[in-house]
PDB file of N, CA and C in Angstrom:
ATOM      1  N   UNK A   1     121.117  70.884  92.755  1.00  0.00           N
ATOM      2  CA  UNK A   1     121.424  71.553  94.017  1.00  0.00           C
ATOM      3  C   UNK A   1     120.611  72.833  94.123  1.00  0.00           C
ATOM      4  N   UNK A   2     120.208  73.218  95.519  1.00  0.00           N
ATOM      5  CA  UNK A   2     119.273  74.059  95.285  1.00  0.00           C
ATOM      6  C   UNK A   2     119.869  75.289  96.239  1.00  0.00           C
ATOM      7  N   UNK A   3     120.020  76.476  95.651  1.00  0.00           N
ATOM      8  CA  UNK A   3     121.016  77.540  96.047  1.00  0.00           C
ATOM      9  C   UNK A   3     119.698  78.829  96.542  1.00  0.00           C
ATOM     10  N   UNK A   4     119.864  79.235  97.572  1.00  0.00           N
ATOM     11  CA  UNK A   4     119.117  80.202  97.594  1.00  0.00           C
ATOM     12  C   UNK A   4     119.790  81.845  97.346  1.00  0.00           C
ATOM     13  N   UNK A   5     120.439  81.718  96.710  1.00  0.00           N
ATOM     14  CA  UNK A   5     120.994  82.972  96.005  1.00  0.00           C
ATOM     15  C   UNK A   5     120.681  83.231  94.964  1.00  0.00           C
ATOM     16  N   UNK A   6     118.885  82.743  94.326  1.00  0.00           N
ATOM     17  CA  UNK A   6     119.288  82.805  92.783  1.00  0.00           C
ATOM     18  C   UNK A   6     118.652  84.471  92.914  1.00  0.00           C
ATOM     19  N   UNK A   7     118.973  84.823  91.488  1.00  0.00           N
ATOM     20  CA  UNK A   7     118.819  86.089  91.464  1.00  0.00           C
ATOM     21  C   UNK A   7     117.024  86.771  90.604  1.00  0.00           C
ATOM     22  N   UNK A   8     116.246  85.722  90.936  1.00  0.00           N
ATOM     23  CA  UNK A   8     114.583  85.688  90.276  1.00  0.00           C
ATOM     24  C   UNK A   8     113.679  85.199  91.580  1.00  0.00           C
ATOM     25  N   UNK A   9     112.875  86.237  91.319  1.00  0.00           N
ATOM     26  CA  UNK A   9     112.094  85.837  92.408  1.00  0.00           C
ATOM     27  C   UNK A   9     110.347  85.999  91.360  1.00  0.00           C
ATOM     28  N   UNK A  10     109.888  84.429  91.581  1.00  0.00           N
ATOM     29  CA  UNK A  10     108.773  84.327  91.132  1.00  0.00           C
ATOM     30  C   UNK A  10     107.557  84.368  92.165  1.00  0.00           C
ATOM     31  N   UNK A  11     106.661  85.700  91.205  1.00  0.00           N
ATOM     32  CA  UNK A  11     105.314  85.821  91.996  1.00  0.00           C
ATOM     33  C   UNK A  11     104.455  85.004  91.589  1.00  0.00           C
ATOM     34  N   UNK A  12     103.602  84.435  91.912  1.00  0.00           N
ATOM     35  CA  UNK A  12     102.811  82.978  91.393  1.00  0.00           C
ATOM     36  C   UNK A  12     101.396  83.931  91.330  1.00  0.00           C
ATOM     37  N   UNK A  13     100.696  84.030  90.337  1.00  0.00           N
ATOM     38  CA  UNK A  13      99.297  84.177  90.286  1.00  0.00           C
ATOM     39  C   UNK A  13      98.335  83.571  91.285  1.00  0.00           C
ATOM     40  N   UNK A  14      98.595  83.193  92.571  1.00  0.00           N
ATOM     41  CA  UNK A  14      98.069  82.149  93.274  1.00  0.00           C
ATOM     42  C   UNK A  14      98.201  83.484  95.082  1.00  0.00           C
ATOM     43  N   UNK A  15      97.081  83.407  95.581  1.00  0.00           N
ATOM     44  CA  UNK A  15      96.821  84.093  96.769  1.00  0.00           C
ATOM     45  C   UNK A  15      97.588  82.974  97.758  1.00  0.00           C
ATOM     46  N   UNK A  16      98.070  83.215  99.108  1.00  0.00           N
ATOM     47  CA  UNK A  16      98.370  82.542  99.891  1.00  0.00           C
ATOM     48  C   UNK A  16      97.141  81.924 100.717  1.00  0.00           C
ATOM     49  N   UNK A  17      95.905  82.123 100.584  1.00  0.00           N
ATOM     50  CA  UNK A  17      94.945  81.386 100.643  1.00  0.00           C
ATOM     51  C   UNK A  17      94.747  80.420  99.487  1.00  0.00           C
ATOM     52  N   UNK A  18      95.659  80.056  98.565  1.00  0.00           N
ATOM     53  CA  UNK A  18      95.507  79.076  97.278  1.00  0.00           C
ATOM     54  C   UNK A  18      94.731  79.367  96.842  1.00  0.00           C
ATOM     55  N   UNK A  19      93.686  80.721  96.531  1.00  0.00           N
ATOM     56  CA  UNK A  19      92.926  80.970  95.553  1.00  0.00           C
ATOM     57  C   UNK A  19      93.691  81.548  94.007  1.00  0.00           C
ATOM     58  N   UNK A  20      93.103  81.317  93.009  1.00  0.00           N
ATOM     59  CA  UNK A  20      93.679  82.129  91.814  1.00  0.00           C
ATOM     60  C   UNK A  20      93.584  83.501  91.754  1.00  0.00           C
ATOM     61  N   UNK A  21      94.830  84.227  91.336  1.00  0.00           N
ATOM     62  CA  UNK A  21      94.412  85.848  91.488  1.00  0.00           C
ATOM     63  C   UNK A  21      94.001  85.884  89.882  1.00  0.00           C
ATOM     64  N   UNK A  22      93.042  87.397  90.150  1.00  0.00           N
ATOM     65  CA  UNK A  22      92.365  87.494  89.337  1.00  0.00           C
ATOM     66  C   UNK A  22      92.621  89.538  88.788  1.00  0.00           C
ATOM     67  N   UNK A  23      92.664  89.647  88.047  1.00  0.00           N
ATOM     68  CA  UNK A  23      92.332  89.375  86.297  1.00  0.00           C
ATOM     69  C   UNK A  23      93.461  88.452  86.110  1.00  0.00           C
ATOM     70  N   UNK A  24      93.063  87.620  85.029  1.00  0.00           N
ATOM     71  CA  UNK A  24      93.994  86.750  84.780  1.00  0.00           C
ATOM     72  C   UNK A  24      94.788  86.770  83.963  1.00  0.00           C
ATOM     73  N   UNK A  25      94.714  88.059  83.471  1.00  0.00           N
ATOM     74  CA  UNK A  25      96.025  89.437  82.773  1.00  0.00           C
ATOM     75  C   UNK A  25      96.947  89.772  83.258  1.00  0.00           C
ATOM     76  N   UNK A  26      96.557  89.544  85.077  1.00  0.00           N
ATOM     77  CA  UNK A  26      97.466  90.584  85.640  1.00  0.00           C
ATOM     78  C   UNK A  26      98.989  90.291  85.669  1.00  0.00           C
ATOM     79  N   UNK A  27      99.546  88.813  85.538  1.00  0.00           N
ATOM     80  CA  UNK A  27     101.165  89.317  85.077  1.00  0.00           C
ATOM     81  C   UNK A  27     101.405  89.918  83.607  1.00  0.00           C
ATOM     82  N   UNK A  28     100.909  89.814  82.772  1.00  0.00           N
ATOM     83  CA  UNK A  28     101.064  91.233  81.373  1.00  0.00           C
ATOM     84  C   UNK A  28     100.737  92.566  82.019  1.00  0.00           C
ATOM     85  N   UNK A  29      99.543  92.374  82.713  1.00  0.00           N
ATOM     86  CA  UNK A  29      99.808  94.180  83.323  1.00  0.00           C
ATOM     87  C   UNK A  29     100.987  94.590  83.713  1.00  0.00           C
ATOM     88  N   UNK A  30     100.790  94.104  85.088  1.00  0.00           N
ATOM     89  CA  UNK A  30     102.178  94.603  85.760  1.00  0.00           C
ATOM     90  C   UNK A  30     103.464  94.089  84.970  1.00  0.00           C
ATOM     91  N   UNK A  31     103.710  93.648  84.191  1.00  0.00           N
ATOM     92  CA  UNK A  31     104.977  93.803  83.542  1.00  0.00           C
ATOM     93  C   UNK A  31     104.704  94.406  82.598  1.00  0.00           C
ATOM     94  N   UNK A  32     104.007  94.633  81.584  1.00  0.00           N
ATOM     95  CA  UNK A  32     103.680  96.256  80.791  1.00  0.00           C
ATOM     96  C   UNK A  32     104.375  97.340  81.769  1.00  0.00           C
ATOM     97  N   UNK A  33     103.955  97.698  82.980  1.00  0.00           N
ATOM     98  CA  UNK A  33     104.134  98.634  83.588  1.00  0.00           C
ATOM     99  C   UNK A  33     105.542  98.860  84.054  1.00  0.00           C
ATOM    100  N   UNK A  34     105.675  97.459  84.032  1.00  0.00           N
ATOM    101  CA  UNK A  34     107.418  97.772  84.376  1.00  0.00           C
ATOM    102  C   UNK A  34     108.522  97.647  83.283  1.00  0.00           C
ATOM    103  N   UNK A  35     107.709  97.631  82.119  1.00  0.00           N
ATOM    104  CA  UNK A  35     108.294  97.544  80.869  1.00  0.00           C
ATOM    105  C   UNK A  35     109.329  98.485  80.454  1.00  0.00           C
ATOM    106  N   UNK A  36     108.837  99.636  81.035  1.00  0.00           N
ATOM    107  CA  UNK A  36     110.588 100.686  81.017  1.00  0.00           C
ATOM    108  C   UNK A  36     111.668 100.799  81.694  1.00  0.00           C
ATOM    109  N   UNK A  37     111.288  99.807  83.027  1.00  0.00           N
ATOM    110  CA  UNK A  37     112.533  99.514  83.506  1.00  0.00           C
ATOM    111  C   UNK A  37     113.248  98.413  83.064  1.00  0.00           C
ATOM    112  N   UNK A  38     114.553  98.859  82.162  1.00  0.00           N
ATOM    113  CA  UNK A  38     115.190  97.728  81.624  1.00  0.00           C
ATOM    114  C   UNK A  38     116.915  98.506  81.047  1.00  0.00           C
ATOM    115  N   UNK A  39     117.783  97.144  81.062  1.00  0.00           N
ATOM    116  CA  UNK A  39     118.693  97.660  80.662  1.00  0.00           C
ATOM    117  C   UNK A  39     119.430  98.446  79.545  1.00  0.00           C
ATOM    118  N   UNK A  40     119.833  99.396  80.134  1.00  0.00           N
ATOM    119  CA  UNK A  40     120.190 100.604  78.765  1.00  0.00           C
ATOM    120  C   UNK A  40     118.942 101.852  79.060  1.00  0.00           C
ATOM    121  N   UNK A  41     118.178 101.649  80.002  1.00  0.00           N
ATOM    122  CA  UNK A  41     117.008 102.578  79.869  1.00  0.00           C
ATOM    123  C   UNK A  41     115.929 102.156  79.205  1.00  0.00           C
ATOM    124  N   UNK A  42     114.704 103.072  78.515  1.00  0.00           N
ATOM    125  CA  UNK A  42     113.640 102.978  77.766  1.00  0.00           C
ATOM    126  C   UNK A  42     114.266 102.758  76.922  1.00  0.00           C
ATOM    127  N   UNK A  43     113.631 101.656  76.020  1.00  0.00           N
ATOM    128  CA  UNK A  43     113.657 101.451  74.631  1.00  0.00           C
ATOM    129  C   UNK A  43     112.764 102.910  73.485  1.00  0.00           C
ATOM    130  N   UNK A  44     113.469 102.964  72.696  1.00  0.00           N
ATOM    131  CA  UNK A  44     112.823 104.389  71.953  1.00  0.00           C
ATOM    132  C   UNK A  44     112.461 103.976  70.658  1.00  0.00           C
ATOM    133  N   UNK A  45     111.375 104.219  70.199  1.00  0.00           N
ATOM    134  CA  UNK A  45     111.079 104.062  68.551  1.00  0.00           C
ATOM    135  C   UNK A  45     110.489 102.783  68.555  1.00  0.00           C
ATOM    136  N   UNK A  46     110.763 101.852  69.182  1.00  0.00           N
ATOM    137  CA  UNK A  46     110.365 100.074  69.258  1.00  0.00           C
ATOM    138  C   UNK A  46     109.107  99.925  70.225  1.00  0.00           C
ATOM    139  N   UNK A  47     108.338  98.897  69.246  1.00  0.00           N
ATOM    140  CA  UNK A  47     107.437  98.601  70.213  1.00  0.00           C
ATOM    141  C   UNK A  47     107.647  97.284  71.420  1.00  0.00           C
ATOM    142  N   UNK A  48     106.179  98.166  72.671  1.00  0.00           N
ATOM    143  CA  UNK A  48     106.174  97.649  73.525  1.00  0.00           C
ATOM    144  C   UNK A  48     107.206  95.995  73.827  1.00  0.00           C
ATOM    145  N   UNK A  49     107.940  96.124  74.620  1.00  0.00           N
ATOM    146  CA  UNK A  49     107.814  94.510  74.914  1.00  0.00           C
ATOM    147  C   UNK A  49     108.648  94.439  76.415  1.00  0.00           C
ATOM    148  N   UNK A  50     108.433  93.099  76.773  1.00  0.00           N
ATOM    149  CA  UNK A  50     108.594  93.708  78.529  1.00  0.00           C
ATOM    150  C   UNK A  50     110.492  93.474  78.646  1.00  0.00           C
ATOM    151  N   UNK A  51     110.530  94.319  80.000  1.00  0.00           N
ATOM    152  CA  UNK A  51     111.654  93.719  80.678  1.00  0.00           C
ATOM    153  C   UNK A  51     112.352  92.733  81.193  1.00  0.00           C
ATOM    154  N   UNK A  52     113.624  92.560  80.471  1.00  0.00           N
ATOM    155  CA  UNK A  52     114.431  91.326  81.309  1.00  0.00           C
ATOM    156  C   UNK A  52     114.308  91.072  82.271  1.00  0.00           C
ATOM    157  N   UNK A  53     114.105  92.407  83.095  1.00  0.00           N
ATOM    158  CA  UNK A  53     113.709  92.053  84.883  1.00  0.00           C
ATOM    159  C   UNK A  53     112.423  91.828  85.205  1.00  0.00           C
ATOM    160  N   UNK A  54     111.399  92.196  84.299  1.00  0.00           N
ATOM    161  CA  UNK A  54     109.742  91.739  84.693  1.00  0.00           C
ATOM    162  C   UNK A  54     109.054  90.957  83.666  1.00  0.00           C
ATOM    163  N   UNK A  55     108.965  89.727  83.741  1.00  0.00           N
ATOM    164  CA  UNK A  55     108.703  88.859  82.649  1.00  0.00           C
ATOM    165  C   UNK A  55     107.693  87.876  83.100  1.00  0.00           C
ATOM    166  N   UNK A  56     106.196  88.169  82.437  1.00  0.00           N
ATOM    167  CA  UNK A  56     105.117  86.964  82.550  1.00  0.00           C
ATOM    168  C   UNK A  56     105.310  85.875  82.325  1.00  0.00           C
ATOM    169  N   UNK A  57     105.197  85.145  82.610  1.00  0.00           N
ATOM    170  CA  UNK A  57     105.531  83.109  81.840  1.00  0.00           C
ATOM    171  C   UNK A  57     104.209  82.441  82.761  1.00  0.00           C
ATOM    172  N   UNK A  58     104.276  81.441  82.782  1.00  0.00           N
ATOM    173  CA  UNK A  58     103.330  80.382  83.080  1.00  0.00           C
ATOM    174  C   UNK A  58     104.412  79.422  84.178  1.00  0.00           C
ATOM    175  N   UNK A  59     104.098  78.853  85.351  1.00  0.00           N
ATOM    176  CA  UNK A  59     104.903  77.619  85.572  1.00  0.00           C
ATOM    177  C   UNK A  59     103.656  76.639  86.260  1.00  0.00           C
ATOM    178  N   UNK A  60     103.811  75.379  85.770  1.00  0.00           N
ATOM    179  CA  UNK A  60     102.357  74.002  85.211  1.00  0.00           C
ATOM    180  C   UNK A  60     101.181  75.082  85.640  1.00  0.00           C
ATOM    181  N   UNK A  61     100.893  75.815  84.658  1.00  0.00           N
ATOM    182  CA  UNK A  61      99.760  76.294  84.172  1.00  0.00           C
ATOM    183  C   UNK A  61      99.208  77.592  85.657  1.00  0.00           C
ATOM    184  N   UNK A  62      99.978  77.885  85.792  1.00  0.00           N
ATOM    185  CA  UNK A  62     100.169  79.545  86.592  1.00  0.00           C
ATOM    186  C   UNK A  62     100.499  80.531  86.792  1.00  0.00           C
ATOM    187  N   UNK A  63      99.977  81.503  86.488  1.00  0.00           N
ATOM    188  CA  UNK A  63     100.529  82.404  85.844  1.00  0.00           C
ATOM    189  C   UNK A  63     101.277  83.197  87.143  1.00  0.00           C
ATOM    190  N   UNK A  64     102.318  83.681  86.388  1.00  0.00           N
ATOM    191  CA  UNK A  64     103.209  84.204  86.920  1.00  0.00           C
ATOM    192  C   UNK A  64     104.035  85.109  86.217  1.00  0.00           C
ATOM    193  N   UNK A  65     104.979  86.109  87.290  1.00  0.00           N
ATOM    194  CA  UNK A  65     105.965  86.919  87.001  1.00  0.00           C
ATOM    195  C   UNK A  65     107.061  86.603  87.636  1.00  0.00           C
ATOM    196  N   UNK A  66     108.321  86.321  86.425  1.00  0.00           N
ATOM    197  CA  UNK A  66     109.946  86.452  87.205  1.00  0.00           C
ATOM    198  C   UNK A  66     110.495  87.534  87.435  1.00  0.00           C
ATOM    199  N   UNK A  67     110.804  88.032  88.515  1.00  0.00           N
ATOM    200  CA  UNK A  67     110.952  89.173  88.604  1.00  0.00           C
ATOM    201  C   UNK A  67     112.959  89.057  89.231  1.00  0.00           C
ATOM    202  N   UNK A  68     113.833  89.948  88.643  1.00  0.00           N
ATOM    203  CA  UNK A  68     115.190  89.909  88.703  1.00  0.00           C
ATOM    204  C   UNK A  68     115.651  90.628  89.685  1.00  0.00           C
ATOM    205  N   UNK A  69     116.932  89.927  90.247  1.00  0.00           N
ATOM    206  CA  UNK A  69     117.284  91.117  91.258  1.00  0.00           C
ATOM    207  C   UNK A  69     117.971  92.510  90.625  1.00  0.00           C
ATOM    208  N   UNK A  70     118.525  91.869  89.518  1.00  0.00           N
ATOM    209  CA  UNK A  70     118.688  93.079  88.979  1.00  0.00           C
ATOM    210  C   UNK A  70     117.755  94.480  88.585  1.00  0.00           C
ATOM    211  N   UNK A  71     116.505  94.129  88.906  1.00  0.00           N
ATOM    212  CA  UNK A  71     115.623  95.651  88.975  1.00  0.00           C
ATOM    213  C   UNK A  71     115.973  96.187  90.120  1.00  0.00           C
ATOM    214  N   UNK A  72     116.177  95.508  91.404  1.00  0.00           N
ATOM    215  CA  UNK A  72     116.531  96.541  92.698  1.00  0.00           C
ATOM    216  C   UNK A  72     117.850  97.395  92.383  1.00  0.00           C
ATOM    217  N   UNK A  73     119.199  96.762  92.224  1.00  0.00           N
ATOM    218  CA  UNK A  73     119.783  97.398  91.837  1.00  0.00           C
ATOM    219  C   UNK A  73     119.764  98.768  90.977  1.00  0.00           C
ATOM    220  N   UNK A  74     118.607  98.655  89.828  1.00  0.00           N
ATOM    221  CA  UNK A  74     118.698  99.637  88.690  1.00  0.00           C
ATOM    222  C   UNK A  74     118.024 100.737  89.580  1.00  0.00           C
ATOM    223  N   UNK A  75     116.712 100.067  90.091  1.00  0.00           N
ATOM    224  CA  UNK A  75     115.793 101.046  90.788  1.00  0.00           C
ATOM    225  C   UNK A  75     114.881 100.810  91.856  1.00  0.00           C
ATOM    226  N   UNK A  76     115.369 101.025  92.776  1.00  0.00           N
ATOM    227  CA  UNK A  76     114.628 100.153  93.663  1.00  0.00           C
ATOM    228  C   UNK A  76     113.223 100.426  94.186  1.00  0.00           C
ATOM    229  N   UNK A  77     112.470 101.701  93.862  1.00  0.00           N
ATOM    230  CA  UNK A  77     111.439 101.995  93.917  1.00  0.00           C
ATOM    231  C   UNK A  77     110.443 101.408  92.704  1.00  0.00           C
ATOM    232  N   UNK A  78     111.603 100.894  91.774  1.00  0.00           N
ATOM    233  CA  UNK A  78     110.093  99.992  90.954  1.00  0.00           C
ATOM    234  C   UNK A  78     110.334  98.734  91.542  1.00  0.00           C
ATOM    235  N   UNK A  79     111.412  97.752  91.676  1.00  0.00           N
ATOM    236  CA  UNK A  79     111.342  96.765  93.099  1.00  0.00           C
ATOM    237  C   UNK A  79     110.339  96.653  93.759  1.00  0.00           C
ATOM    238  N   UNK A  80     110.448  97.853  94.720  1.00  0.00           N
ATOM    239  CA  UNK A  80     109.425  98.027  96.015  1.00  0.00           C
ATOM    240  C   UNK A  80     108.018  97.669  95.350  1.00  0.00           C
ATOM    241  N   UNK A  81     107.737  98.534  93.911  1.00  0.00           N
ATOM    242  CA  UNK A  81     106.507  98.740  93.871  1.00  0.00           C
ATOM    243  C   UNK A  81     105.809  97.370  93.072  1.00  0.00           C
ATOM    244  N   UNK A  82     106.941  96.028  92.674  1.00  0.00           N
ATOM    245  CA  UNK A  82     106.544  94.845  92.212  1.00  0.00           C
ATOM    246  C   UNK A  82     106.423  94.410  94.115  1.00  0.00           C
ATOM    247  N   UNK A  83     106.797  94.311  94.331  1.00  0.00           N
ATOM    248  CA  UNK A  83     106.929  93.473  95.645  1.00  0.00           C
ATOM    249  C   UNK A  83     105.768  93.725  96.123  1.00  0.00           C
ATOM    250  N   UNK A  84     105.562  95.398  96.610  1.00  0.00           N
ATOM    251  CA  UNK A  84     104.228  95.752  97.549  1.00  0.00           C
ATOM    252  C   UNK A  84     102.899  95.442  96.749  1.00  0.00           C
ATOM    253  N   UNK A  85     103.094  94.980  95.281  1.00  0.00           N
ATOM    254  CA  UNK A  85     101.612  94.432  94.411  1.00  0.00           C
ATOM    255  C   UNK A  85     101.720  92.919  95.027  1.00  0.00           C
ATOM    256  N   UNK A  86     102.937  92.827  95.080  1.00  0.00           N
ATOM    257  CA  UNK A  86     102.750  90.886  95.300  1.00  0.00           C
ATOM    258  C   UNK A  86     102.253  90.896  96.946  1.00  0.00           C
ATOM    259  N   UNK A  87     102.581  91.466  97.700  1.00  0.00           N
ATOM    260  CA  UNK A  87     102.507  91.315  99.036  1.00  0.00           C
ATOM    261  C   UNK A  87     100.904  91.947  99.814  1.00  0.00           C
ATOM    262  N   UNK A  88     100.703  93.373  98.867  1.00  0.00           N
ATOM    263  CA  UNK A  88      98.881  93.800  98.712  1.00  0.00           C
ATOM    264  C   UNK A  88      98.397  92.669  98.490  1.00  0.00           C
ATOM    265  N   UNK A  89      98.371  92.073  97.230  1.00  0.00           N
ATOM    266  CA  UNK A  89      97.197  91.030  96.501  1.00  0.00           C
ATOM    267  C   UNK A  89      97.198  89.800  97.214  1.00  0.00           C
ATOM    268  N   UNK A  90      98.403  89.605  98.418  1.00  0.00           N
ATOM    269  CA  UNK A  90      98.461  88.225  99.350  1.00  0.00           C
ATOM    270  C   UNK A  90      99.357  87.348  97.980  1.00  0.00           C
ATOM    271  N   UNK A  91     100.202  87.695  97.393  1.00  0.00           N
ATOM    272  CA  UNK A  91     100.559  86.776  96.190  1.00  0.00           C
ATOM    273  C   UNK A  91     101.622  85.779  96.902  1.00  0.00           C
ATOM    274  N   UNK A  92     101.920  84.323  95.851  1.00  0.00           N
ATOM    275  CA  UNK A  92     102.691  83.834  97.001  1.00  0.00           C
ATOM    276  C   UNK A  92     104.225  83.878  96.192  1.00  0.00           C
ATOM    277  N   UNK A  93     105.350  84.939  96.439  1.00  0.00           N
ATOM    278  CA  UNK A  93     106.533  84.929  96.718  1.00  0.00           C
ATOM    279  C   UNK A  93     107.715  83.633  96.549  1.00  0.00           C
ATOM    280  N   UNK A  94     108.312  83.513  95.042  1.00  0.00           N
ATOM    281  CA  UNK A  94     109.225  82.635  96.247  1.00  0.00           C
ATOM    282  C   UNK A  94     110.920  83.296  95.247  1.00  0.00           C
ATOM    283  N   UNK A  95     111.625  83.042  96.345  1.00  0.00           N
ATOM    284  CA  UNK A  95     112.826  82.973  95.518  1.00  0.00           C
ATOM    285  C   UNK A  95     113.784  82.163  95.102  1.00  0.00           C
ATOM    286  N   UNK A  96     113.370  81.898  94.009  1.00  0.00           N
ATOM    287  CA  UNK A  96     114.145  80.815  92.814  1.00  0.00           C
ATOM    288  C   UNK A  96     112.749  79.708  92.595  1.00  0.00           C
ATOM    289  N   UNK A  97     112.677  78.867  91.587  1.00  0.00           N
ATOM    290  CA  UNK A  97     111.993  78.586  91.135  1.00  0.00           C
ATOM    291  C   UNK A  97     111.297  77.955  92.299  1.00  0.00           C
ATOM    292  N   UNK A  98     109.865  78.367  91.935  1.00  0.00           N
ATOM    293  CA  UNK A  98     108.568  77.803  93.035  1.00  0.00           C
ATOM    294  C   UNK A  98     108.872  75.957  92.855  1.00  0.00           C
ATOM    295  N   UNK A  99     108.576  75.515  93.707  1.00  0.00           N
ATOM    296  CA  UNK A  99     108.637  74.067  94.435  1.00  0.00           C
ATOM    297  C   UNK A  99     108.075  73.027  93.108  1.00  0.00           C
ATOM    298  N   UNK A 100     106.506  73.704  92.716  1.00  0.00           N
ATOM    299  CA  UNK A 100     106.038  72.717  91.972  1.00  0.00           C
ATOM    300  C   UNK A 100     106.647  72.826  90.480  1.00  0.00           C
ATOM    301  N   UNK A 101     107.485  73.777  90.238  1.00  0.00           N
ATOM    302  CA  UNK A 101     108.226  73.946  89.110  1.00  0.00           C
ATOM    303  C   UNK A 101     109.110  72.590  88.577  1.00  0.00           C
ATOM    304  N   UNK A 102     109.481  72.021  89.335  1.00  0.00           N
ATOM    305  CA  UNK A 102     110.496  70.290  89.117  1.00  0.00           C
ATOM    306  C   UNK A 102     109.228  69.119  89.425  1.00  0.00           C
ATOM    307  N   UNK A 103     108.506  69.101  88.335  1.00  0.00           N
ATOM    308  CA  UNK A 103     107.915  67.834  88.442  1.00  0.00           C
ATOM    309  C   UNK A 103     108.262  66.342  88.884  1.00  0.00           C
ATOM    310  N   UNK A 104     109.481  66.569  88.783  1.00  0.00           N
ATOM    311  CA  UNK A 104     109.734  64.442  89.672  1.00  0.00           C
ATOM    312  C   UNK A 104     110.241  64.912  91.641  1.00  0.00           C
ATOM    313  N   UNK A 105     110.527  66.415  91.351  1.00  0.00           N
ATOM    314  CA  UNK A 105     110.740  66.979  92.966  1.00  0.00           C
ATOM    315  C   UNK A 105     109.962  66.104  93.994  1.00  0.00           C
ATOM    316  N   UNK A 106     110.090  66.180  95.349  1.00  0.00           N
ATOM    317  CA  UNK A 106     109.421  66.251  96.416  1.00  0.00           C
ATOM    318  C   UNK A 106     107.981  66.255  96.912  1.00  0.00           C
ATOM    319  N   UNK A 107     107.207  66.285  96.635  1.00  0.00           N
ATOM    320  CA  UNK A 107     106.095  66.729  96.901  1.00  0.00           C
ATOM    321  C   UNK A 107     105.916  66.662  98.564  1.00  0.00           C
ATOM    322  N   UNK A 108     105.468  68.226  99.375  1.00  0.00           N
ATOM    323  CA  UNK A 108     105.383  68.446 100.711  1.00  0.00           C
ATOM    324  C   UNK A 108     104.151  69.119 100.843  1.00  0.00           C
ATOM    325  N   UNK A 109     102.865  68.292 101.435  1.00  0.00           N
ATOM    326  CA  UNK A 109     101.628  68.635 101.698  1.00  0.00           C
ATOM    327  C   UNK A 109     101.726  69.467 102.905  1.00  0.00           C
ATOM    328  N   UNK A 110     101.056  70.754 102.842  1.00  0.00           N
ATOM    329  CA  UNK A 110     100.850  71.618 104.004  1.00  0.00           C
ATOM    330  C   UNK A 110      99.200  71.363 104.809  1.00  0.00           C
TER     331      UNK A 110
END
């Protein structure tokens, strides 16, 4: 069942012109950067590692960031400032897992 309340919203490494975005780092960047926003605050003494709420992964071989609703809540100016990178770079947005994520799914040609 497919609920649109989930609480992750994945940015797809992918321009809404279907080109690949490029550096092809850039979900480790930007979640490096949002690496101190996380629960309990900054982590102290420990090294780097990212946030529950900003997390790089791959979905069939694209890179991407899950990004939680729980960062708006904590802070919503780092929110804003994942969103306005996804929405600058033309990134394509979705909330709850992107379409091609369920391989036996649907397939809907645009």
């Amino acid at each position: 069942m497919v609920t649109h309340t989930s609480k992750k919203v994945y940015i797809l490494g992918v321009t809404l012109a279907g080109r690949a975005f490029r550096p092809s780092d850039w979900a480790e960047r930007l979640a490096g950067v949002m690496s101190q926003f996380r629960p309990g605050g900054q982590a102290q003494g420990k090294h780097l590692t990212y946030s529950p709420w900003c997390i790089p992964t791959s979905v069939n071989n694209v890179r991407c960031v899950i990004v939680h609703h729980d960062l708006r809540d904590y802070n919503v100016m780092a929110w804003d400032f994942v969103m306005g990178f996804a929405k600058d770079n033309e990134l394509q947005v979705h909330h709850g897992e992107p379409p091609q994520a369920h391989p036996h799914g649907h397939h809907h040609k645009h």
